[in-house]
Protein backbone atom coordinates (compact mmCIF):
# COMPACT_ATOMS: atom_id res chain seq x y z
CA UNK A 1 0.00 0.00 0.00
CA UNK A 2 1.33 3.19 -1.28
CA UNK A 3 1.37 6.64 0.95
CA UNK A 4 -1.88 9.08 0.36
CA UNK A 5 -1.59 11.93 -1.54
CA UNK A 6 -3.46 14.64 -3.16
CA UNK A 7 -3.24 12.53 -6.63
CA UNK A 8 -4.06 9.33 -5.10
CA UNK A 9 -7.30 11.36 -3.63
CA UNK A 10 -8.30 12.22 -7.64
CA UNK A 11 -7.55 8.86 -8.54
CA UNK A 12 -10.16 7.81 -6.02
CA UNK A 13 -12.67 10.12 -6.63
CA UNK A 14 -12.03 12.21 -4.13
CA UNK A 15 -12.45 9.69 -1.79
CA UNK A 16 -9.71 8.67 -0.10
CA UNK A 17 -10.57 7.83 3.44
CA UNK A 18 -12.97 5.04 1.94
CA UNK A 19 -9.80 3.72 -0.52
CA UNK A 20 -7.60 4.08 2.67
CA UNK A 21 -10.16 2.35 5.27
CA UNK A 22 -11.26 -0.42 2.93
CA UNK A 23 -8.05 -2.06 2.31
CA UNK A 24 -6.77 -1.44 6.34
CA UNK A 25 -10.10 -3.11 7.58
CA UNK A 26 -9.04 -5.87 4.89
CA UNK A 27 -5.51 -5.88 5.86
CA UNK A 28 -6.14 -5.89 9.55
CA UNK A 29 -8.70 -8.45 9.34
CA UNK A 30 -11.56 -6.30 10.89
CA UNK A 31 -14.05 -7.20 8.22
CA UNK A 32 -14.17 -10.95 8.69
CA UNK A 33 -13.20 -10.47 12.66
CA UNK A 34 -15.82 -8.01 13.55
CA UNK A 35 -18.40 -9.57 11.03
CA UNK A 36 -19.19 -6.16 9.15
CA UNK A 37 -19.71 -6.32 5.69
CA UNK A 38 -18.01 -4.29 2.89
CA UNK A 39 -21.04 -2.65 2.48
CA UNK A 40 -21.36 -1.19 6.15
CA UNK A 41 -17.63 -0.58 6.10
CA UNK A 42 -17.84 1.55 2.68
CA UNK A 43 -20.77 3.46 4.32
CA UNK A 44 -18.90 4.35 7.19
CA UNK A 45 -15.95 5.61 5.67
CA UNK A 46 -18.30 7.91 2.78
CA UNK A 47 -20.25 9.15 5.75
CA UNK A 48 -16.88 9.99 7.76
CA UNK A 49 -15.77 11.44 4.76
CA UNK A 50 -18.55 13.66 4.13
CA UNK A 51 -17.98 15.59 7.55
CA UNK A 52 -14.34 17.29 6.20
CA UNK A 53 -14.44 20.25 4.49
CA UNK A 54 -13.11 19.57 1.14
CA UNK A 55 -11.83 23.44 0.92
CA UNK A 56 -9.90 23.16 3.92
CA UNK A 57 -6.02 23.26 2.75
CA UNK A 58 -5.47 21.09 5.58
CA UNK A 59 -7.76 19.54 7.87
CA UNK A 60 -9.24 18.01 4.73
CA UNK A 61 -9.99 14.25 3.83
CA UNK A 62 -6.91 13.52 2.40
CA UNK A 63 -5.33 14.78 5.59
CA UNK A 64 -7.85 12.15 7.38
CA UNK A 65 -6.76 9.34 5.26
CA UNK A 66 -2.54 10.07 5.71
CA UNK A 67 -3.33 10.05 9.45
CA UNK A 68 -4.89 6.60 9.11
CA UNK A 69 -2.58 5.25 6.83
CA UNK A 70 0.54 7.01 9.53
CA UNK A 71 -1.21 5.43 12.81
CA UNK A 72 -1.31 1.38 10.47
CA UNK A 73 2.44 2.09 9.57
CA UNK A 74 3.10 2.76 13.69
CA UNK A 75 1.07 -0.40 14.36
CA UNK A 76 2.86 -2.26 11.42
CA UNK A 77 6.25 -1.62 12.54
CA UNK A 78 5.99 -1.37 16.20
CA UNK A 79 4.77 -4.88 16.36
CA UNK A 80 1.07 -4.09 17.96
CA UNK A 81 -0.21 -6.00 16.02
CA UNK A 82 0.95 -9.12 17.51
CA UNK A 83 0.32 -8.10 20.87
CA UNK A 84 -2.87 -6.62 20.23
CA UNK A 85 -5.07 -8.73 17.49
């Protein structure tokens, strides 16, 4: 999985929290471990998405998704994930 960035937010329709948050709940397992479907997972994400202002320079949704994609790199490489899942 490649860092966001404003181009990978146009490649994804301007949606890049939902690109982002689909493939970490995949990755991570939460789908199949928490039983939620794609569906309600998509949903989330599009309705998280919806609250940043798109205008904003920097607390925007590409912001949101660098931040989630930053904290899964921590987790990644500090090993929580064996200690915590």
């Amino acid at each position: 999985m490649r860092p966001i960035s404003l181009r990978s937010a146009q490649l994804s329709n301007n949606q890049p929290m939902l690109i982002c948050g689909m493939e970490l709940f995949k990755r991570w397992g939460l789908d199949s471990g928490l039983k939620i479907s794609d569906l309600a997972i998509s949903n989330f994400f599009r309705e998280l998405e919806k609250g940043y202002n798109v205008d904003n320079p920097y607390h925007n949704n590409v912001h949101g998704a660098d931040v989630m994609y930053s904290v899964h790199c921590f987790m990644e490489n500090s090993k929580v994930s064996e200690r915590a899942l």
